[in-house]
Protein backbone atom coordinates (compact mmCIF):
# COMPACT_ATOMS: atom_id res chain seq x y z
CA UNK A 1 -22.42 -18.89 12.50
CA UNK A 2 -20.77 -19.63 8.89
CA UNK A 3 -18.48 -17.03 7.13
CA UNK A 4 -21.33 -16.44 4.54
CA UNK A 5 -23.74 -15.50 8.07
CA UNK A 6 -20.73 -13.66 9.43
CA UNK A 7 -20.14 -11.42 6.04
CA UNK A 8 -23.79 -10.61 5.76
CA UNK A 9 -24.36 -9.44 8.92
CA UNK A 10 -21.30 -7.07 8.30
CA UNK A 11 -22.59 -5.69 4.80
CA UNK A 12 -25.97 -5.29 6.15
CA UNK A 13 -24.95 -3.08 8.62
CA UNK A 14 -22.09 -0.92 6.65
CA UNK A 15 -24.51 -0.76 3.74
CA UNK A 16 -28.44 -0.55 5.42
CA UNK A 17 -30.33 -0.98 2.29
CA UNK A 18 -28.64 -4.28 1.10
CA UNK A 19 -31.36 -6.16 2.61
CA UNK A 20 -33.44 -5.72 -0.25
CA UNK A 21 -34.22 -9.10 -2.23
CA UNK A 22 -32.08 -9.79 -5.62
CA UNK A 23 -33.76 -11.83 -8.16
CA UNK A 24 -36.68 -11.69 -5.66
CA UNK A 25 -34.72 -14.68 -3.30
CA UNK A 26 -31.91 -13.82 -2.16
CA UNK A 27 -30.96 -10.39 -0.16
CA UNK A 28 -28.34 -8.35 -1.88
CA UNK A 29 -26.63 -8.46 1.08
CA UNK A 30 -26.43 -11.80 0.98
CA UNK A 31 -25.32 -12.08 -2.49
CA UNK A 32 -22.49 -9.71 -1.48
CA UNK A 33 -21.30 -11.54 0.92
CA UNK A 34 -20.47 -14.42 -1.60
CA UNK A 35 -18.74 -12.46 -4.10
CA UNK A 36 -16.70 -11.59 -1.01
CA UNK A 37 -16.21 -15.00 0.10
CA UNK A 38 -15.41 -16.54 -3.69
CA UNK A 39 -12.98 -12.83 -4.27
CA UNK A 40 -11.43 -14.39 -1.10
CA UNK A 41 -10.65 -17.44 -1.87
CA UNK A 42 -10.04 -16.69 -5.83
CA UNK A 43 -6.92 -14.08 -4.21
CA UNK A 44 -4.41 -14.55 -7.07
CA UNK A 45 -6.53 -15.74 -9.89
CA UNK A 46 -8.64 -11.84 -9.79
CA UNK A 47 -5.78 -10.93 -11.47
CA UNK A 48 -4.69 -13.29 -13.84
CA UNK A 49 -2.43 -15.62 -11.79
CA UNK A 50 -2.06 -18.75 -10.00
CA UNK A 51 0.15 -20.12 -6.98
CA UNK A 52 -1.40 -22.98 -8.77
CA UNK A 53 0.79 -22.66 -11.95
CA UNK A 54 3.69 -24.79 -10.79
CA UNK A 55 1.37 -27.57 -9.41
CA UNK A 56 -0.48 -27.41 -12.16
CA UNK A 57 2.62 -27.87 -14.29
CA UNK A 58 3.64 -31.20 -12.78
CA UNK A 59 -0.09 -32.60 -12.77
CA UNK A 60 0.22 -32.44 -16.50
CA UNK A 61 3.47 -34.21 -15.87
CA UNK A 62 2.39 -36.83 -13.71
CA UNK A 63 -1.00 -37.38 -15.30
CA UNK A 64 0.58 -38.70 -18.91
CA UNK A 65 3.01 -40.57 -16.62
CA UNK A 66 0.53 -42.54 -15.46
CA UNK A 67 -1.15 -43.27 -18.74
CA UNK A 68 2.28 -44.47 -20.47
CA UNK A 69 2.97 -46.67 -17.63
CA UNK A 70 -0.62 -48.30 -17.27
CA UNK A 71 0.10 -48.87 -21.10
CA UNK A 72 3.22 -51.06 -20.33
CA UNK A 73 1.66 -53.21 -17.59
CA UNK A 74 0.99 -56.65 -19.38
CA UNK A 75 -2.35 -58.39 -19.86
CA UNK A 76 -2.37 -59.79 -16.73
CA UNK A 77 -1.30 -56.84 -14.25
CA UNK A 78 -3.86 -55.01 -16.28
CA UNK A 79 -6.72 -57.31 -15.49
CA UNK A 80 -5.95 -57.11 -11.70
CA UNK A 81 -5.98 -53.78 -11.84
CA UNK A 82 -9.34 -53.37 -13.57
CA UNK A 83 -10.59 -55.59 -11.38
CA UNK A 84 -9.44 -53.58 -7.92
CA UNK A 85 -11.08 -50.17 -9.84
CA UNK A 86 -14.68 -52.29 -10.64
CA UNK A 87 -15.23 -55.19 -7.96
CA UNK A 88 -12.67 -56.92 -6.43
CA UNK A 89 -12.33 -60.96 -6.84
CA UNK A 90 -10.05 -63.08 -5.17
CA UNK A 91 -10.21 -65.69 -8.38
CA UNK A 92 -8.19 -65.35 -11.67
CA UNK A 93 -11.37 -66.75 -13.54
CA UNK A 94 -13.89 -63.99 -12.44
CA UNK A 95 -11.23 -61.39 -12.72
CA UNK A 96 -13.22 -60.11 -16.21
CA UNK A 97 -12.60 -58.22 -18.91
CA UNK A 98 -10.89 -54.39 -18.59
CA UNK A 99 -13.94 -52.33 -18.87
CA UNK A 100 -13.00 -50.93 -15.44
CA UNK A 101 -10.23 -49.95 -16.86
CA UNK A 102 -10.95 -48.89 -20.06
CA UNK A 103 -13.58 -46.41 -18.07
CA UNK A 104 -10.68 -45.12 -15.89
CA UNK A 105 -8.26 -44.41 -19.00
CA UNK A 106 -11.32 -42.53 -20.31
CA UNK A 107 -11.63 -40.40 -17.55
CA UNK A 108 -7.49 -39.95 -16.79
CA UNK A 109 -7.44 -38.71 -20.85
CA UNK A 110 -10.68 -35.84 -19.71
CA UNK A 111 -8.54 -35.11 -16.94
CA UNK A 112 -4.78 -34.35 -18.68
CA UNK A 113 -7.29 -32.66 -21.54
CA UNK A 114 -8.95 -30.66 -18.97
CA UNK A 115 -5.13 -29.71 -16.94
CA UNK A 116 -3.70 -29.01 -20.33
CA UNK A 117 -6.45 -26.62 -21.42
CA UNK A 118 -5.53 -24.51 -17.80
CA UNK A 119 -1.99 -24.85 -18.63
CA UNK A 120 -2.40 -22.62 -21.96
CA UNK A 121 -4.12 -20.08 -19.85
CA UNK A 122 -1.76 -17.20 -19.58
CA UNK A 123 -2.30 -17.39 -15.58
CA UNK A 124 -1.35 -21.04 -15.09
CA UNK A 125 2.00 -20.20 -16.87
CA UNK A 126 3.22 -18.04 -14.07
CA UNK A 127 3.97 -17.94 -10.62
CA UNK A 128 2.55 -14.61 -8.72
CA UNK A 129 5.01 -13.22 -6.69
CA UNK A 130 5.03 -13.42 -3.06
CA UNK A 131 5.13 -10.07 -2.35
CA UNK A 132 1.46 -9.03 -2.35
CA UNK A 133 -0.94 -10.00 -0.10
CA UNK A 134 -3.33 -11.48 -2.82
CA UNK A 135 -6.32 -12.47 -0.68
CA UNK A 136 -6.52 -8.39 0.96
CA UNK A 137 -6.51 -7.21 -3.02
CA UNK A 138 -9.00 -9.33 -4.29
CA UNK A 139 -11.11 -8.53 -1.57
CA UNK A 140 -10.75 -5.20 -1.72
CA UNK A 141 -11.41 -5.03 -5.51
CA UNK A 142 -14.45 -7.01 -4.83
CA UNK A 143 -15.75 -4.70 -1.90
CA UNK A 144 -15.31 -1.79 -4.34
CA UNK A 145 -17.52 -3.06 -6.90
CA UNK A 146 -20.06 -3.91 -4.28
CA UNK A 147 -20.32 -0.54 -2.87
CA UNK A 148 -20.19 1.47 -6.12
CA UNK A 149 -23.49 -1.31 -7.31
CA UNK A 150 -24.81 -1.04 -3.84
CA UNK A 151 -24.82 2.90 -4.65
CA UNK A 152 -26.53 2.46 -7.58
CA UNK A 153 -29.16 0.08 -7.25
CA UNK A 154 -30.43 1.66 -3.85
CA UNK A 155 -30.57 4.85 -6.10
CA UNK A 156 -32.17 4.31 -9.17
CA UNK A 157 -33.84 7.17 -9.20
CA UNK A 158 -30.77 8.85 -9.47
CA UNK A 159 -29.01 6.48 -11.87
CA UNK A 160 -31.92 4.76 -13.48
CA UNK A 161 -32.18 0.82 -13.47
CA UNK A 162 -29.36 -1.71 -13.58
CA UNK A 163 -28.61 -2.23 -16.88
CA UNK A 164 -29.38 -5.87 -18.20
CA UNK A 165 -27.21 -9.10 -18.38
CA UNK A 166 -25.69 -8.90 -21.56
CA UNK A 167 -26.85 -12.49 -22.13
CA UNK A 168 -30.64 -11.22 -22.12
CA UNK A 169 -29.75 -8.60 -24.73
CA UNK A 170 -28.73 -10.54 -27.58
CA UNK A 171 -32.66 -11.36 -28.93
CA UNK A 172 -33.12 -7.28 -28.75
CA UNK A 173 -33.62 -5.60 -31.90
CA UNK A 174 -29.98 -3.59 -32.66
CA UNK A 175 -31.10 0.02 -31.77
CA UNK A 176 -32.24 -1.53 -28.05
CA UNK A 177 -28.68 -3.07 -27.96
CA UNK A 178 -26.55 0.01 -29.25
CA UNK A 179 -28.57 1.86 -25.79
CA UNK A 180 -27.60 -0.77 -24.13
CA UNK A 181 -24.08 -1.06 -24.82
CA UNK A 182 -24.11 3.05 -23.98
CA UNK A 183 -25.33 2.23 -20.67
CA UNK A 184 -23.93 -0.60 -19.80
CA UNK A 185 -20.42 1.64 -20.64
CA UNK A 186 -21.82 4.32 -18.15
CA UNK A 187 -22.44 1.82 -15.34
CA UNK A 188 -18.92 -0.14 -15.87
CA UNK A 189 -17.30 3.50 -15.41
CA UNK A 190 -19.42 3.94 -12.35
CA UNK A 191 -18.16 0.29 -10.82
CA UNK A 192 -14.39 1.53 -11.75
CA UNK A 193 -14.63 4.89 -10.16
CA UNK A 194 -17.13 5.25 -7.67
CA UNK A 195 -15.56 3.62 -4.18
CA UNK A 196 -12.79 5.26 -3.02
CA UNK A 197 -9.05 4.49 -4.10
CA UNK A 198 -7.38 5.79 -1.34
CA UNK A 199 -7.87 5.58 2.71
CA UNK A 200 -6.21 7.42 5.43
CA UNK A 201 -4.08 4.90 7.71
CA UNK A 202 -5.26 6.18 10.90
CA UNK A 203 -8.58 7.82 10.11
CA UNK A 204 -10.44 5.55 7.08
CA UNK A 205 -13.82 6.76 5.67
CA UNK A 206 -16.93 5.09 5.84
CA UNK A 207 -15.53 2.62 2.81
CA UNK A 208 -12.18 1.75 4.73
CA UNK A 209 -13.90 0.90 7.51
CA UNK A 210 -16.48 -1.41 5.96
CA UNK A 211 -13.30 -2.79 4.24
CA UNK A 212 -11.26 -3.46 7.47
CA UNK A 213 -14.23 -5.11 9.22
CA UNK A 214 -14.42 -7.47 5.91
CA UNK A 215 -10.84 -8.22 6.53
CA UNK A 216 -11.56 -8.75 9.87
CA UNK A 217 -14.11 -10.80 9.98
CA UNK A 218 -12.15 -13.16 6.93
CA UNK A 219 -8.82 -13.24 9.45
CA UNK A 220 -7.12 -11.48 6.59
CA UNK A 221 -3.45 -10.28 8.31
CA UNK A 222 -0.34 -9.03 7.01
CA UNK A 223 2.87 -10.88 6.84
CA UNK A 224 3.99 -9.69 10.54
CA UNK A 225 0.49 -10.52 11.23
CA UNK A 226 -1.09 -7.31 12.01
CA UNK A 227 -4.05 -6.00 10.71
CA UNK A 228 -4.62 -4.99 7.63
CA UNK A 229 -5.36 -1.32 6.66
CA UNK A 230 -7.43 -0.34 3.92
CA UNK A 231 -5.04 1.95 2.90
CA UNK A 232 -2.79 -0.65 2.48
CA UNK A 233 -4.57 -2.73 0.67
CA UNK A 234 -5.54 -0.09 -1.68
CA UNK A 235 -2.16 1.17 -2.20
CA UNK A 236 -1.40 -2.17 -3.40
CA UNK A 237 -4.28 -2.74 -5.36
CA UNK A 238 -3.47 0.17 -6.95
CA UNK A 239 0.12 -0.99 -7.61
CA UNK A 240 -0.99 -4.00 -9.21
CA UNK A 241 -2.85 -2.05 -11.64
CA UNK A 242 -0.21 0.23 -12.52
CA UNK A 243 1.91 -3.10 -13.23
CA UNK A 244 -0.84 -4.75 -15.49
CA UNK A 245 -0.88 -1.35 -18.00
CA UNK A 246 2.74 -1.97 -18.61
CA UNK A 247 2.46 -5.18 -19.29
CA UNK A 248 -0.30 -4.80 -21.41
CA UNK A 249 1.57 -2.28 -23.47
């Protein structure tokens, strides 16, 4: 059974009515269980960093090395090596010309363009700290969103329709899209606040425990390698917060 079969079967049965279709193919419960799989394996990057960012750093590095020093091989070097990239031939006369080459130094320039656009991102500049355990936050986040949207789409009679992507409500006349925008603002607060933010350590809710069987079933462990505790990883979660409104101020 894959991780995708093993975190459906878990949402389906913390959250009954998830097996309801979703863009009338996929269940939702489904669908959560791959924002749970991706929030896994995103960990740092939810929340704007990167154990990346050092990696990252010398990539750039070692990517314009290599251009500058394929630019000082001489004529001859450079033909072997184009050939060994296309087809390789044993003779000097069917060694070719450099498109080869040429095609790779194409392709090296997309790739230091493409590692120096990630490098300007703000998370790419900066190491996260070790301290947190990133992968049982971003999880966590995650599983809140799904079961304050899980609350809300099972209920629309209570809450009234998911509000459109924002993508379909550009080619809406402007009063549609000033409701929208209203709503939309009233469904974002709902994602925020609905889930709970705190869990008792010995005695979680009906969230914490959904959470800790996620974590479970993802191998998700603390640093001493216990489990880990809903409450703890909403007590960080919550700590990481707190640190992004100072540093947004």
């Amino acid at each position: 059974m894959t991780i995708i079969e093993q975190l459906t079967n878990v949402v389906l049965r913390r959250l009954p009515r998830s097996g309801r279709l979703i863009w009338e193919r996929m269940p939702r419960c489904e669908y959560y269980a791959n924002r749970i799989s991706w929030a896994d394996t995103d960990d740092a990057h939810a929340f704007g960093e990167s154990k990346d960012a050092q990696t990252i750093k010398e990539l750039e590095k070692s990517l314009s090395r290599t251009a500058f020093k394929i630019q000082e091989l001489g004529l001859t070097s450079k033909r072997y090596l184009s050939s060994n990239l296309g087809v390789f031939s044993q003779s000097d006369e069917e060694l070719g010309d450099f498109e080869a080459l040429i095609d790779f130094m194409v392709k090296l320039k997309l790739a230091r363009t493409a590692v120096k656009i990630m490098r300007a991102q703000s998370k790419f500049q900066n190491t996260p700290s070790l301290k947190p355990n990133w992968r049982a936050m971003s999880v966590a986040k995650v599983c809140r969103e799904i079961w304050a949207e899980e609350e809300w789409t099972s209920n629309e009679k209570k809450y009234g329709p998911e509000p459109l992507n924002e993508m379909l409500v550009w080619s809406r006349p402007d009063d549609e899209r000033v409701l929208w925008k209203k709503w939309r603002a009233i469904y974002d607060d709902h994602i925020e606040n609905f889930a709970p933010r705190y869990q008792k350590h010995n005695s979680p809710g009906a969230f914490g425990r959904f959470l800790e069987e996620i974590f479970e079933t993802l191998g998700i462990l603390a640093k001493d390698g216990a489990a880990v505790t809903a409450a703890t990883a909403l007590d960080a979660l919550r700590n990481q917060k707190r640190q992004e409104k100072k540093q947004s101020f």
